[in-house]
N, C-alpha and C. Protein backbone atom coordinates (compact mmCIF):
# COMPACT_ATOMS: atom_id res chain seq x y z
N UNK A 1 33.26 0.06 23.02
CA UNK A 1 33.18 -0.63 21.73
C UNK A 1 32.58 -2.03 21.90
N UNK A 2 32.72 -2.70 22.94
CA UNK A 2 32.19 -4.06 23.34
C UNK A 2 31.06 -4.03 23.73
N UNK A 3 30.78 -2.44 24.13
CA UNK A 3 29.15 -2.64 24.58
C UNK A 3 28.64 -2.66 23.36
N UNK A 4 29.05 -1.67 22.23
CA UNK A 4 28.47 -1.57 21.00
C UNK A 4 28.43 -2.95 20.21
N UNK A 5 29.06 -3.51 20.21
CA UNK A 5 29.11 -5.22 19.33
C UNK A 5 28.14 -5.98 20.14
N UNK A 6 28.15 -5.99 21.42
CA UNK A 6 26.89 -6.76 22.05
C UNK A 6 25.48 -6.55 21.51
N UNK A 7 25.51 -4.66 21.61
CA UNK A 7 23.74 -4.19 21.15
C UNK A 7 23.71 -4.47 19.90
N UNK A 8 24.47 -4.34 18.76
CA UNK A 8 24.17 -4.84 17.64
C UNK A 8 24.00 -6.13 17.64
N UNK A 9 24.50 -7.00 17.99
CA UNK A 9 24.33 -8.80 17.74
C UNK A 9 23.03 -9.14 18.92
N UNK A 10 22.79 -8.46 19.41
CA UNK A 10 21.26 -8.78 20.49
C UNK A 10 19.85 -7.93 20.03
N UNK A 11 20.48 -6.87 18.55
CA UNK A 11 19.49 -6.44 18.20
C UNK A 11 18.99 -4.85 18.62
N UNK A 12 19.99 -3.98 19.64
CA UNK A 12 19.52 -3.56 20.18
C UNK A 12 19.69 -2.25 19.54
N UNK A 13 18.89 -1.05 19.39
CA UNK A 13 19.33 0.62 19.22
C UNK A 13 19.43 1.43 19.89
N UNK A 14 20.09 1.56 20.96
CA UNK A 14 20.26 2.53 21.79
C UNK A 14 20.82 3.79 21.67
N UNK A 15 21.12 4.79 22.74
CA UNK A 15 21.66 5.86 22.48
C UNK A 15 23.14 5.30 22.85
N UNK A 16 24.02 4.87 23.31
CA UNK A 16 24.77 4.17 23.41
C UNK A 16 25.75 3.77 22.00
N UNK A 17 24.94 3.13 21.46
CA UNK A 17 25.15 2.86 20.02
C UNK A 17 25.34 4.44 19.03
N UNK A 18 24.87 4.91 19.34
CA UNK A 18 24.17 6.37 18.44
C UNK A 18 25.47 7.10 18.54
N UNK A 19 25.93 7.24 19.74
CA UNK A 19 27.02 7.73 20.53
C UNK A 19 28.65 7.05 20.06
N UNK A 20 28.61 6.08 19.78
CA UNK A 20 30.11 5.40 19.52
C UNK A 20 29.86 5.07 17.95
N UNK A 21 28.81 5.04 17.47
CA UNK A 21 28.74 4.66 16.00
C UNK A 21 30.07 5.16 14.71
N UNK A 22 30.76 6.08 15.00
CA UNK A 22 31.28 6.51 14.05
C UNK A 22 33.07 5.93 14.75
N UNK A 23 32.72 5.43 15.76
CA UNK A 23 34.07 4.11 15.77
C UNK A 23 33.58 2.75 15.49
N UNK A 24 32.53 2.79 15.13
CA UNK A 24 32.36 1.05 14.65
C UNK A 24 33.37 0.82 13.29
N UNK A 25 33.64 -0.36 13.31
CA UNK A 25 34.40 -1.13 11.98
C UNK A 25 33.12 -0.96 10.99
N UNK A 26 33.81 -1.11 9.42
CA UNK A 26 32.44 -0.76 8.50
C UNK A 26 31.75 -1.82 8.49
N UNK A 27 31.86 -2.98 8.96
CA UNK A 27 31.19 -4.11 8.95
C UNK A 27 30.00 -4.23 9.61
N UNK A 28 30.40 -3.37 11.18
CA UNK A 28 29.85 -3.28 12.24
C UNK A 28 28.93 -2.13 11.65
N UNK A 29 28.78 -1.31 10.61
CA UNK A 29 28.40 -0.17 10.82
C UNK A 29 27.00 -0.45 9.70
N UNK A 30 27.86 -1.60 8.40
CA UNK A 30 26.57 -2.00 7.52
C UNK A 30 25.70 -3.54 8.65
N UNK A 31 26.11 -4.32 9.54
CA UNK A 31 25.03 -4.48 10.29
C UNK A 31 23.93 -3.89 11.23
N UNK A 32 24.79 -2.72 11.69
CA UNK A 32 23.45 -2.33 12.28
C UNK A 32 22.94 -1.31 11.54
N UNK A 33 23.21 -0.96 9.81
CA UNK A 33 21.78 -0.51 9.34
C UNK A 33 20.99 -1.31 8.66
N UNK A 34 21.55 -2.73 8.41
CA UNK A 34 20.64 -3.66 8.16
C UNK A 34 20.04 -4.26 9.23
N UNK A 35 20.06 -4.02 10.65
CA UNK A 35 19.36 -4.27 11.71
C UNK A 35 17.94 -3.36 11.25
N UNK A 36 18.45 -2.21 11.41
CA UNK A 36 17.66 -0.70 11.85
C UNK A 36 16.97 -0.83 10.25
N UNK A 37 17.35 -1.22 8.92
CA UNK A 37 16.37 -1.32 7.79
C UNK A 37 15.24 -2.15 7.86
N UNK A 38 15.79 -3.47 8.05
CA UNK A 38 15.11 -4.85 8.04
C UNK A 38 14.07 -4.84 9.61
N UNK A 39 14.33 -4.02 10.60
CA UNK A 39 13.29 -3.72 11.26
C UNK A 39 11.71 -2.95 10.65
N UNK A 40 12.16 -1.49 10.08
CA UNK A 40 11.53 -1.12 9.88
C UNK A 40 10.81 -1.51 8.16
N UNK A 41 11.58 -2.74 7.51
CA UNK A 41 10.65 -2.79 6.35
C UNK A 41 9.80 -3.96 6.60
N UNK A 42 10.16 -4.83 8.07
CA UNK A 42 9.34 -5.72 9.14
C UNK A 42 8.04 -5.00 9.11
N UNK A 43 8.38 -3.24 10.33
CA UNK A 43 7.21 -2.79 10.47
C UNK A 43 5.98 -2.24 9.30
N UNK A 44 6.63 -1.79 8.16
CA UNK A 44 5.91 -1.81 7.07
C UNK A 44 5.60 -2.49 6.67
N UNK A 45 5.30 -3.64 6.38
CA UNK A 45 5.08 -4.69 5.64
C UNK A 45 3.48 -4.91 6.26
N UNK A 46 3.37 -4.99 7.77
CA UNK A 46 2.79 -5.12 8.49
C UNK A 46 1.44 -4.33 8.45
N UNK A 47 1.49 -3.45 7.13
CA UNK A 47 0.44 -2.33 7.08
C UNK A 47 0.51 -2.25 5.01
N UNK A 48 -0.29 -2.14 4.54
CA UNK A 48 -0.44 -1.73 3.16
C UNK A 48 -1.99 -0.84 2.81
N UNK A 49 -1.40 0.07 1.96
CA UNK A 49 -2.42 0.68 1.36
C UNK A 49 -2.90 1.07 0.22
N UNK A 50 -4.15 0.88 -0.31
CA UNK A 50 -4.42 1.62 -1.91
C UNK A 50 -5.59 2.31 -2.05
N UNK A 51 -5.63 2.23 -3.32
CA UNK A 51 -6.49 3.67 -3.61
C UNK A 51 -7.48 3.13 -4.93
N UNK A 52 -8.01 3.29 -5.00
CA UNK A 52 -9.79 3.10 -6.02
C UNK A 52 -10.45 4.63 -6.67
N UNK A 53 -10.62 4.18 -8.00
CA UNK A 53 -11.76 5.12 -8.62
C UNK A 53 -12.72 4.41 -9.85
N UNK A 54 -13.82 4.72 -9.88
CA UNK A 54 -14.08 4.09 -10.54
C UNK A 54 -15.50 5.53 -11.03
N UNK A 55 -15.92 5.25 -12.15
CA UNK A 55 -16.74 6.40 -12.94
C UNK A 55 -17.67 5.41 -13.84
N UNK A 56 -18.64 6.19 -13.96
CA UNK A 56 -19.93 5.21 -14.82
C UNK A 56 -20.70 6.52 -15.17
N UNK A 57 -20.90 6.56 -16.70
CA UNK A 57 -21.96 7.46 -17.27
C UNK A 57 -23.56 7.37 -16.83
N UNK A 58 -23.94 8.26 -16.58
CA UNK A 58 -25.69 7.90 -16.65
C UNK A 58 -26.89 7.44 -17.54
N UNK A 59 -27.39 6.59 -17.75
CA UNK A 59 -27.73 6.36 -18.98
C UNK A 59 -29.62 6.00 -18.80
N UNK A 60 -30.09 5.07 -19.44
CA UNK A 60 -31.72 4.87 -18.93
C UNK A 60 -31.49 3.79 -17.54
N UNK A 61 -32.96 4.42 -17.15
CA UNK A 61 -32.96 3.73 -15.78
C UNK A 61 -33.53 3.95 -14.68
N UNK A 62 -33.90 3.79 -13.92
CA UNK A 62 -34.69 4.36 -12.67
C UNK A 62 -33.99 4.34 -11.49
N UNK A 63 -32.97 3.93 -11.68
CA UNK A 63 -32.30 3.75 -10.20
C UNK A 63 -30.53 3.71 -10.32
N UNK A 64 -29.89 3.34 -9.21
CA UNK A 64 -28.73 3.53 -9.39
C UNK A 64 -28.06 2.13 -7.98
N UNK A 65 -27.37 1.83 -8.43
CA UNK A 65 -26.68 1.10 -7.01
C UNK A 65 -25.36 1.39 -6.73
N UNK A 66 -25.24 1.57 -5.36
CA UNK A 66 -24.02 2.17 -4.62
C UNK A 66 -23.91 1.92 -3.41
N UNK A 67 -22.45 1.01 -3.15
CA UNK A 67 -22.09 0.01 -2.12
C UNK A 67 -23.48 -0.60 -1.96
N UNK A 68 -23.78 -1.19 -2.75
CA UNK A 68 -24.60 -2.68 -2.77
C UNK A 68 -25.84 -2.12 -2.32
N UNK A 69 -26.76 -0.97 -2.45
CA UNK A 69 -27.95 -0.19 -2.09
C UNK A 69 -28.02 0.15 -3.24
N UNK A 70 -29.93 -0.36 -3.17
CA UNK A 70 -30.73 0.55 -4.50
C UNK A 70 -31.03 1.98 -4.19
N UNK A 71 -30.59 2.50 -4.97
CA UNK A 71 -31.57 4.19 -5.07
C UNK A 71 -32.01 4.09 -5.72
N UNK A 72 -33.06 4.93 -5.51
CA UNK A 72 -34.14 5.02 -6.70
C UNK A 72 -33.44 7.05 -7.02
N UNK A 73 -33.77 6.96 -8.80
CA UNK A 73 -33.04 8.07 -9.14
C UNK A 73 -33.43 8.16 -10.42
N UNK A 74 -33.58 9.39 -11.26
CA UNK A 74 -34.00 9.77 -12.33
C UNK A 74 -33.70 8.85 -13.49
N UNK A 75 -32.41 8.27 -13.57
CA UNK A 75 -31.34 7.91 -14.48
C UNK A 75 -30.83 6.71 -13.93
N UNK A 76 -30.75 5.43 -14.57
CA UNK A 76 -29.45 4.54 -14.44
C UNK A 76 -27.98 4.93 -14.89
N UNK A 77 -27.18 3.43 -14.78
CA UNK A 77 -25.69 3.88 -15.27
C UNK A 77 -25.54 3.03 -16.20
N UNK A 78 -24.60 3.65 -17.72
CA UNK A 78 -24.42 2.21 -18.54
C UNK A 78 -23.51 1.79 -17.96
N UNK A 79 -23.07 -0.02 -18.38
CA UNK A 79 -22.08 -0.52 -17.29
C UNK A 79 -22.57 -1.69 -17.40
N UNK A 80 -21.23 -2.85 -17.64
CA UNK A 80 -20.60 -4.22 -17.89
C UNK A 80 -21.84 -4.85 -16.90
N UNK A 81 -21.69 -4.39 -15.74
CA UNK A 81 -21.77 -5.43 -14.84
C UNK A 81 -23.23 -4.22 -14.08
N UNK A 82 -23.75 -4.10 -13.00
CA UNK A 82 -24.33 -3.01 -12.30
C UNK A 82 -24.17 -1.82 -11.93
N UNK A 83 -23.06 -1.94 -12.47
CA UNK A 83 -22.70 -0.06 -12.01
C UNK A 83 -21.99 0.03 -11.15
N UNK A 84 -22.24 -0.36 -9.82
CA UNK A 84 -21.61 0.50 -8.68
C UNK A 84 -20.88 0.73 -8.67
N UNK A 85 -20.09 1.86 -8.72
CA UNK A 85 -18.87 2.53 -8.54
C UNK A 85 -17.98 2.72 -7.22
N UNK A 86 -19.31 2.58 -5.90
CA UNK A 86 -18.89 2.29 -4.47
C UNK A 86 -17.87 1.20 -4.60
N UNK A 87 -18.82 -0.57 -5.04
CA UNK A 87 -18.02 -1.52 -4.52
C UNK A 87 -16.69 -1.31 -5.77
N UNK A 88 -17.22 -0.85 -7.03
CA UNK A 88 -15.80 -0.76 -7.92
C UNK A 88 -14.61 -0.08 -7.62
N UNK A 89 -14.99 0.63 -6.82
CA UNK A 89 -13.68 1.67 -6.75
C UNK A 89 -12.94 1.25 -5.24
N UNK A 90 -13.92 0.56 -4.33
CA UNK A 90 -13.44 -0.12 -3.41
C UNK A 90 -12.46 -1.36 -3.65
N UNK A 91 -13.00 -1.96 -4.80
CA UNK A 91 -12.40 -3.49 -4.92
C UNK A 91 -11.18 -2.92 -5.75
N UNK A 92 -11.18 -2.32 -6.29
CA UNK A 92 -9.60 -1.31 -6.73
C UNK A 92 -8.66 -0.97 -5.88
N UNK A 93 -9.45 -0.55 -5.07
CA UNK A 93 -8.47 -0.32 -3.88
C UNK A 93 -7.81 -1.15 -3.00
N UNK A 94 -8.57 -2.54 -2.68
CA UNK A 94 -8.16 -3.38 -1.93
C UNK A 94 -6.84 -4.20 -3.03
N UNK A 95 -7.51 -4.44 -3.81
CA UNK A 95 -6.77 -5.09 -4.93
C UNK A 95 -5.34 -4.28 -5.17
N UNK A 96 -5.73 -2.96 -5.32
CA UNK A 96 -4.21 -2.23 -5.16
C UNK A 96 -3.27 -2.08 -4.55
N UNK A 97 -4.30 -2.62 -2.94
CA UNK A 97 -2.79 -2.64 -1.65
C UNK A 97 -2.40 -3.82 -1.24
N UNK A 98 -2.80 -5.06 -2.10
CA UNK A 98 -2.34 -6.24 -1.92
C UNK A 98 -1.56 -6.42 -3.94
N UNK A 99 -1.28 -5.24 -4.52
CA UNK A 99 -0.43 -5.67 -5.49
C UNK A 99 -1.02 -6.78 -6.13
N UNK A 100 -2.34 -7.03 -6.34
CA UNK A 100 -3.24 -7.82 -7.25
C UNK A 100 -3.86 -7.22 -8.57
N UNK A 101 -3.26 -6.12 -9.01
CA UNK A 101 -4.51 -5.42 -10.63
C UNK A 101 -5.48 -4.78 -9.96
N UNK A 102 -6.49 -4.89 -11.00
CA UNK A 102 -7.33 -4.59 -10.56
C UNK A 102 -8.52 -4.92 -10.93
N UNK A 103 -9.96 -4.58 -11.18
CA UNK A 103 -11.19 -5.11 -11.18
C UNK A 103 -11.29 -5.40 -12.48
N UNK A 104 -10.76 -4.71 -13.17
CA UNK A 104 -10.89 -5.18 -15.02
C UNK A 104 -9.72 -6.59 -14.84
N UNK A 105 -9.05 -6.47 -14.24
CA UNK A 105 -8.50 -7.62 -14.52
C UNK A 105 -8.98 -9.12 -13.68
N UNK A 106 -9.00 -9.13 -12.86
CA UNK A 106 -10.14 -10.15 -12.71
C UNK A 106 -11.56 -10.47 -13.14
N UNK A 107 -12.48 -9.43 -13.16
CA UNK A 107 -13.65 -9.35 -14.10
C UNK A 107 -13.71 -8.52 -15.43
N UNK A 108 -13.02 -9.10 -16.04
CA UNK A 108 -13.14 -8.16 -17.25
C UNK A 108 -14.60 -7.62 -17.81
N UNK A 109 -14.88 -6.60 -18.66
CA UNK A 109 -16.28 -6.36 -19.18
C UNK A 109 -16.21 -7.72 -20.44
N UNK A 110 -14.83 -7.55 -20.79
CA UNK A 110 -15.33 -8.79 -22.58
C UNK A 110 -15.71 -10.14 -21.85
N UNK A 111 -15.72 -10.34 -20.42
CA UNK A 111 -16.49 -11.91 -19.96
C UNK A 111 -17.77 -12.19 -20.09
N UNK A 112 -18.80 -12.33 -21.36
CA UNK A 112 -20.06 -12.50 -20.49
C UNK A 112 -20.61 -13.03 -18.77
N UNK A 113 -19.56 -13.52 -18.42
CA UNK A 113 -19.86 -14.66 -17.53
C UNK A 113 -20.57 -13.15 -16.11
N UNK A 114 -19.85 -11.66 -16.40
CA UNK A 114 -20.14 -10.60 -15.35
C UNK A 114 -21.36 -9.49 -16.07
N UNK A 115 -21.80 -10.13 -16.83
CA UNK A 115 -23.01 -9.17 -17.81
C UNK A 115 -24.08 -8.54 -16.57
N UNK A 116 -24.16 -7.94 -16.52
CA UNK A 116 -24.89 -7.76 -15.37
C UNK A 116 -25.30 -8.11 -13.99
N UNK A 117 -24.00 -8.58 -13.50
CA UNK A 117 -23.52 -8.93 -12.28
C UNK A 117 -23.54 -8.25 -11.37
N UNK A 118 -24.38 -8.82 -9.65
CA UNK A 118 -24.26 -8.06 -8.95
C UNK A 118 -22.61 -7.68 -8.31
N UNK A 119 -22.27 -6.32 -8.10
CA UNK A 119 -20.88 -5.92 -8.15
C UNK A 119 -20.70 -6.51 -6.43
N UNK A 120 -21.59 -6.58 -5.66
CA UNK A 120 -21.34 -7.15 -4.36
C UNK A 120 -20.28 -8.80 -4.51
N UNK A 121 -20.68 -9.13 -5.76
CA UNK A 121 -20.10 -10.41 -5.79
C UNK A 121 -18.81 -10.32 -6.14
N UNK A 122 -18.36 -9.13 -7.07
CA UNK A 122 -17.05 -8.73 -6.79
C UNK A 122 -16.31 -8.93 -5.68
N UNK A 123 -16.73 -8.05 -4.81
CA UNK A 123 -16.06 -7.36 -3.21
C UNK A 123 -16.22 -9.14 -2.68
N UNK A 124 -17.02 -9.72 -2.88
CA UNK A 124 -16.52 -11.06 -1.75
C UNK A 124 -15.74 -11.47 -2.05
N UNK A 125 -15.74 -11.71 -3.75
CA UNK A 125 -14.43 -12.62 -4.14
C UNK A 125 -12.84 -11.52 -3.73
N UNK A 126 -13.40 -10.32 -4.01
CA UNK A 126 -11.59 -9.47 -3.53
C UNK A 126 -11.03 -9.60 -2.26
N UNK A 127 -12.19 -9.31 -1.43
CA UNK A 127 -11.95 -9.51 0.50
C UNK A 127 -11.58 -11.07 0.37
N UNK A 128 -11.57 -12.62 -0.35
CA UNK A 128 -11.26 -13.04 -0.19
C UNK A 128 -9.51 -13.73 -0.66
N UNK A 129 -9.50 -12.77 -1.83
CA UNK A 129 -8.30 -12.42 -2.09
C UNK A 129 -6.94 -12.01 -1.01
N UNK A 130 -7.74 -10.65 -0.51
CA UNK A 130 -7.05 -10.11 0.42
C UNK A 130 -6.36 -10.75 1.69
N UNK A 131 -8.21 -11.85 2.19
CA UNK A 131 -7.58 -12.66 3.13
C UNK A 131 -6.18 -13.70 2.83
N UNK A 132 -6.36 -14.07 1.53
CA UNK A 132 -5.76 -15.46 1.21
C UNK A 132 -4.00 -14.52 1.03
N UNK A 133 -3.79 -13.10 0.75
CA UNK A 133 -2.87 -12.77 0.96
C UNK A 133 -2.33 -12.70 2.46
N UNK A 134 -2.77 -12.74 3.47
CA UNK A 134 -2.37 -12.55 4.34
C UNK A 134 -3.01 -11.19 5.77
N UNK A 135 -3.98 -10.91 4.82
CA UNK A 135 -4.55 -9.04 5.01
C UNK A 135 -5.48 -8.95 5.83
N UNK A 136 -6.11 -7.96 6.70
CA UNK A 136 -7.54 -7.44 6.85
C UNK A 136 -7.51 -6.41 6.78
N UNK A 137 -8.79 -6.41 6.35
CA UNK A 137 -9.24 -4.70 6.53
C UNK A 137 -8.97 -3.77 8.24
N UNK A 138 -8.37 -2.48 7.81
CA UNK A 138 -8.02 -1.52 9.13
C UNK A 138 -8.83 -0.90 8.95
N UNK A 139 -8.92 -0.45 7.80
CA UNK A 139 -10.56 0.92 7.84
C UNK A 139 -10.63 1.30 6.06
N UNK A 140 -11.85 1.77 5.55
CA UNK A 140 -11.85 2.16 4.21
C UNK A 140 -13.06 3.14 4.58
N UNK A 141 -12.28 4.30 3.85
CA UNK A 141 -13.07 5.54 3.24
C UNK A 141 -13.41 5.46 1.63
N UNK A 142 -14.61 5.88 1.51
CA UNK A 142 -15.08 5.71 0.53
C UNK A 142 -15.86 7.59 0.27
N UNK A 143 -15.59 7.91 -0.77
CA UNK A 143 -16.22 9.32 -1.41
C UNK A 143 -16.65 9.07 -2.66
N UNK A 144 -18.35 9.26 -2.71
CA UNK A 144 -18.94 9.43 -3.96
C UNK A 144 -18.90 10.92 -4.65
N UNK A 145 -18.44 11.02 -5.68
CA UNK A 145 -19.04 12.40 -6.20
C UNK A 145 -20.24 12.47 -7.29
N UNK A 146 -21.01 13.22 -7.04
CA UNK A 146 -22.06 13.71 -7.99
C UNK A 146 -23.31 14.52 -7.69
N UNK A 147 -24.11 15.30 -8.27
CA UNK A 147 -24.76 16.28 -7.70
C UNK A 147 -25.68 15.28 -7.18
N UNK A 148 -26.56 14.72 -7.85
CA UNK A 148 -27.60 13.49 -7.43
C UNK A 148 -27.13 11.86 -8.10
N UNK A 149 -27.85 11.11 -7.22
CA UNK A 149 -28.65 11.06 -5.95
C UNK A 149 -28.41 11.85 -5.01
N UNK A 150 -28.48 12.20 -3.74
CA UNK A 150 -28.34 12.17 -2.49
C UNK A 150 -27.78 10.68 -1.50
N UNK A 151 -26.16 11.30 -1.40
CA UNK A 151 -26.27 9.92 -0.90
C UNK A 151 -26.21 9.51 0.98
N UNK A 152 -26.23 11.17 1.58
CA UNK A 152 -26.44 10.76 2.90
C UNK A 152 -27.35 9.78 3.77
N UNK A 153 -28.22 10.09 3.11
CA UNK A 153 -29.57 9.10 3.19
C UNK A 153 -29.20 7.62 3.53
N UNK A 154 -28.55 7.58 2.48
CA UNK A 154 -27.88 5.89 2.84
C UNK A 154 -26.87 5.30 2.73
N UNK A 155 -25.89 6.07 3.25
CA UNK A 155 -24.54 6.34 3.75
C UNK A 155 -24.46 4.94 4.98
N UNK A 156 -25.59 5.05 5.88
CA UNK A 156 -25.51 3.97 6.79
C UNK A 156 -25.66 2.51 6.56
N UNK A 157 -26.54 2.54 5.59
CA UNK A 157 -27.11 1.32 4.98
C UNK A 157 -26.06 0.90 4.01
N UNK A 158 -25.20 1.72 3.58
CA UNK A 158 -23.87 0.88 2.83
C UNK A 158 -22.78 0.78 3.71
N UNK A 159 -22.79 1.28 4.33
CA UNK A 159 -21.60 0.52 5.38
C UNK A 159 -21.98 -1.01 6.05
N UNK A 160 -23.39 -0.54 6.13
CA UNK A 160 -23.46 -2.09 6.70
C UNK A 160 -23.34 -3.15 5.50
N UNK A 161 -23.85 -2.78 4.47
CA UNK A 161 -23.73 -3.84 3.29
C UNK A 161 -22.30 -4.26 3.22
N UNK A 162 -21.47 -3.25 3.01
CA UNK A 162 -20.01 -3.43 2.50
C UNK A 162 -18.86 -4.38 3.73
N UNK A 163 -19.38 -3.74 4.50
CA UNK A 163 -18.76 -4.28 6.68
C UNK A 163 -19.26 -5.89 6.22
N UNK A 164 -20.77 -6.35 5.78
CA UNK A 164 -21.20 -7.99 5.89
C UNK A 164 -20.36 -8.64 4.59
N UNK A 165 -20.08 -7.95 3.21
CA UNK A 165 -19.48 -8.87 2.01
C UNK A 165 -17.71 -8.65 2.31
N UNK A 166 -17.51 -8.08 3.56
CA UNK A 166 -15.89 -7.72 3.72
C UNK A 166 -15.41 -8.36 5.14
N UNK A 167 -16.19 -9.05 5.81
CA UNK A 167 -16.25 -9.52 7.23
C UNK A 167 -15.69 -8.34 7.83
N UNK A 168 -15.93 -7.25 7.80
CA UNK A 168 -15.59 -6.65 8.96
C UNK A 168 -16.73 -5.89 9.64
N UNK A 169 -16.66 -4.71 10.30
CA UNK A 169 -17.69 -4.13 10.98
C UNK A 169 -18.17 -2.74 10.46
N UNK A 170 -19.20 -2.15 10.22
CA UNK A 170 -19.37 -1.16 9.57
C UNK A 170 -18.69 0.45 10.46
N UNK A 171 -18.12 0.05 11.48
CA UNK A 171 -16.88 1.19 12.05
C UNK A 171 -16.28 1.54 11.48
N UNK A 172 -15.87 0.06 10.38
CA UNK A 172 -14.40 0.08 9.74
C UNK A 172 -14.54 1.00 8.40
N UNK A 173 -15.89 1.24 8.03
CA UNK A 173 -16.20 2.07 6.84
C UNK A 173 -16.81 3.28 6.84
N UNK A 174 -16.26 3.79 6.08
CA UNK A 174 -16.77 5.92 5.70
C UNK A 174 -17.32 5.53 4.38
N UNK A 175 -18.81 6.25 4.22
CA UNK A 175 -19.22 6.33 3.07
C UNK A 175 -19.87 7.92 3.00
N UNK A 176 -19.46 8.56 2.37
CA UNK A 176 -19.38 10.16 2.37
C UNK A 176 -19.89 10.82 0.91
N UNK A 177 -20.29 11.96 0.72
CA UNK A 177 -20.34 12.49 -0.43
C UNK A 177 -20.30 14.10 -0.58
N UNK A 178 -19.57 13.91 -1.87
CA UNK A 178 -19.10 15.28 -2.11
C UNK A 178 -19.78 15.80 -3.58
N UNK A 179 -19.95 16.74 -4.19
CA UNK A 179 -19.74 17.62 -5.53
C UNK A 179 -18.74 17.88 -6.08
N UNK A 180 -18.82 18.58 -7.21
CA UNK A 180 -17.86 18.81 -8.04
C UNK A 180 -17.99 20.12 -8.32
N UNK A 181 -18.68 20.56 -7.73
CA UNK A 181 -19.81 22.52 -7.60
C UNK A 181 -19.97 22.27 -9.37
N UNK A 182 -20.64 21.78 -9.92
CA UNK A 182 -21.32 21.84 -11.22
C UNK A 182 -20.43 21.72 -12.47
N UNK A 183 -19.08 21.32 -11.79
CA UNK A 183 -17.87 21.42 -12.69
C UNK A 183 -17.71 19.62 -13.47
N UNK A 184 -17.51 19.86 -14.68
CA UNK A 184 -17.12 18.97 -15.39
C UNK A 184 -18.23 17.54 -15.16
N UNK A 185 -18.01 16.03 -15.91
CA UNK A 185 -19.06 15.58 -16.12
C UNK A 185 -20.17 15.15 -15.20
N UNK A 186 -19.16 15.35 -13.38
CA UNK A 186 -20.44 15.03 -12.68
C UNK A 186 -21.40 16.14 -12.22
N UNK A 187 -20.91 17.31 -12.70
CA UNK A 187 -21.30 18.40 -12.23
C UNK A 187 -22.22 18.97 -13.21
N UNK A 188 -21.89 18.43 -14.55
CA UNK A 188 -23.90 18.63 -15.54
C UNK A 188 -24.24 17.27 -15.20
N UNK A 189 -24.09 16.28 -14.54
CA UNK A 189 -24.90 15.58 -14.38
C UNK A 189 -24.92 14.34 -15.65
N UNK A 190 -23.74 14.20 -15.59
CA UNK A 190 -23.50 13.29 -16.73
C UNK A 190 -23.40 11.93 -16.30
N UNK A 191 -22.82 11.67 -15.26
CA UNK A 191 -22.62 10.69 -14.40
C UNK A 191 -21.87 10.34 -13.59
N UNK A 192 -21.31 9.67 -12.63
CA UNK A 192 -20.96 9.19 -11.22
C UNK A 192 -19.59 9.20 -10.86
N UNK A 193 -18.94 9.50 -10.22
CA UNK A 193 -17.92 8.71 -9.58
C UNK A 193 -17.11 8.64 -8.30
N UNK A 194 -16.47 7.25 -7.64
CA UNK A 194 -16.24 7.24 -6.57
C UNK A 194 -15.06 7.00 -6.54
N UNK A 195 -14.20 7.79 -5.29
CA UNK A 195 -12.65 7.25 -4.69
C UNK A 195 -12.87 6.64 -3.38
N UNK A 196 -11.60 5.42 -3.50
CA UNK A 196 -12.04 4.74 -2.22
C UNK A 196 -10.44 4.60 -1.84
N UNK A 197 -9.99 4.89 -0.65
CA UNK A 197 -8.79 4.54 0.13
C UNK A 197 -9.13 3.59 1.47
N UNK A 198 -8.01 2.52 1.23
CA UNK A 198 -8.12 1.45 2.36
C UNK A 198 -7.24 0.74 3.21
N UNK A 199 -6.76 0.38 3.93
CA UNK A 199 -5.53 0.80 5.00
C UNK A 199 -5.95 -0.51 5.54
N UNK A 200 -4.63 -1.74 5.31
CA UNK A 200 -5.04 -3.17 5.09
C UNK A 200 -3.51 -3.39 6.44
N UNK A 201 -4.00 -4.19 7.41
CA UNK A 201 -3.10 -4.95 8.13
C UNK A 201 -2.87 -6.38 8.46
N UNK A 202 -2.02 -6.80 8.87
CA UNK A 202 -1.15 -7.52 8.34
C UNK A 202 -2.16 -8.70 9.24
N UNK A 203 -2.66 -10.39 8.59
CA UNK A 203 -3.45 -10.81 9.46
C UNK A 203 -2.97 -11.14 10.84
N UNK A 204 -3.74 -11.61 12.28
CA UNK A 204 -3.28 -11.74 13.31
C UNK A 204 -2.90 -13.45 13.17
């Protein structure tokens, strides 16, 4: 029992402990699961994650931008600001795992001040958000859906864009694309959209 009062007041979980636990006093028994909680909501804390989507109709236009790259493409997107749905659904995401809103709420569409704003300028101001919480980026996947563009092509060239307005390295980013096999609005070709998940740790 004295070994057990030592490992609890030094912090410790052993099998030891595991073993005599159900003779501890209840006192003894709500400290060491507030040891064993307050550890592990330590180790969580230490890691956060969210999630992004963002959708834009197709409208006139010759091109399209996604994670901060021009395509050239049959159709533009209508849309507040440039469209991209890459950095939009990204900056959703970051914004979501630091418990900040999200992109309408910092840039709203009723601001003129984002009328056709490049959306890259978004993502600096969010990554700097993130930092000022405490955060960096661990890694972000990013999935476009829609039949066209084609976005393998330059899959590479937005990682590097997104890795330079996020200080991190384009390792840290997946930019991927999928279909909808012809189903629903991206699948006649109505227009765009992207999910982005991002896995934020705690700064050093």
């Amino acid at each position: 029992m004295q070994a057990c009062r030592r490992a609890v007041r030094g912090g410790i979980w052993a099998a030891p402990i595991r073993q005599c636990v159900c003779g501890l006093s209840y006192a003894l028994r709500r400290a060491l699961s507030r040891l064993v909680c307050d550890k592990e909501s330590r180790r969580m804390a230490a890691i956060r994650i969210g999630q992004g989507l963002d959708v834009h109709a197709f409208g006139a236009g010759d091109h399209v931008m996604l994670g901060g790259v021009r395509i050239a493409h049959t159709q533009g997107v209508v849309a507040h600001s440039d469209g991209d749905v890459v950095v939009h659904a990204l900056c959703d995401a970051l914004l979501g795992a630091v418990a900040l809103g999200d992109i309408g709420r910092h840039f709203p569409p009723s601001d003129a001040r984002w009328r056709g704003a490049d959306s890259r300028e978004f993502l600096r101001k969010v990554a700097a958000m993130v930092r000022q919480a405490g955060y960096a980026l661990g890694n972000a996947d990013v999935t476009v859906i829609c039949e066209q563009p084609k976005i393998a092509p330059h899959a590479a060239a937005m990682c590097a864009v997104l890795a330079a307005d996020m200080g991190c390295t384009p390792a840290q980013i997946s930019v991927k694309a999928t279909t909808s096999e012809r189903l629903g609005f991206t699948g006649r070709g109505e227009g765009i959209a992207a999910q982005a998940v991002v896995l934020l740790v705690a700064a050093a």
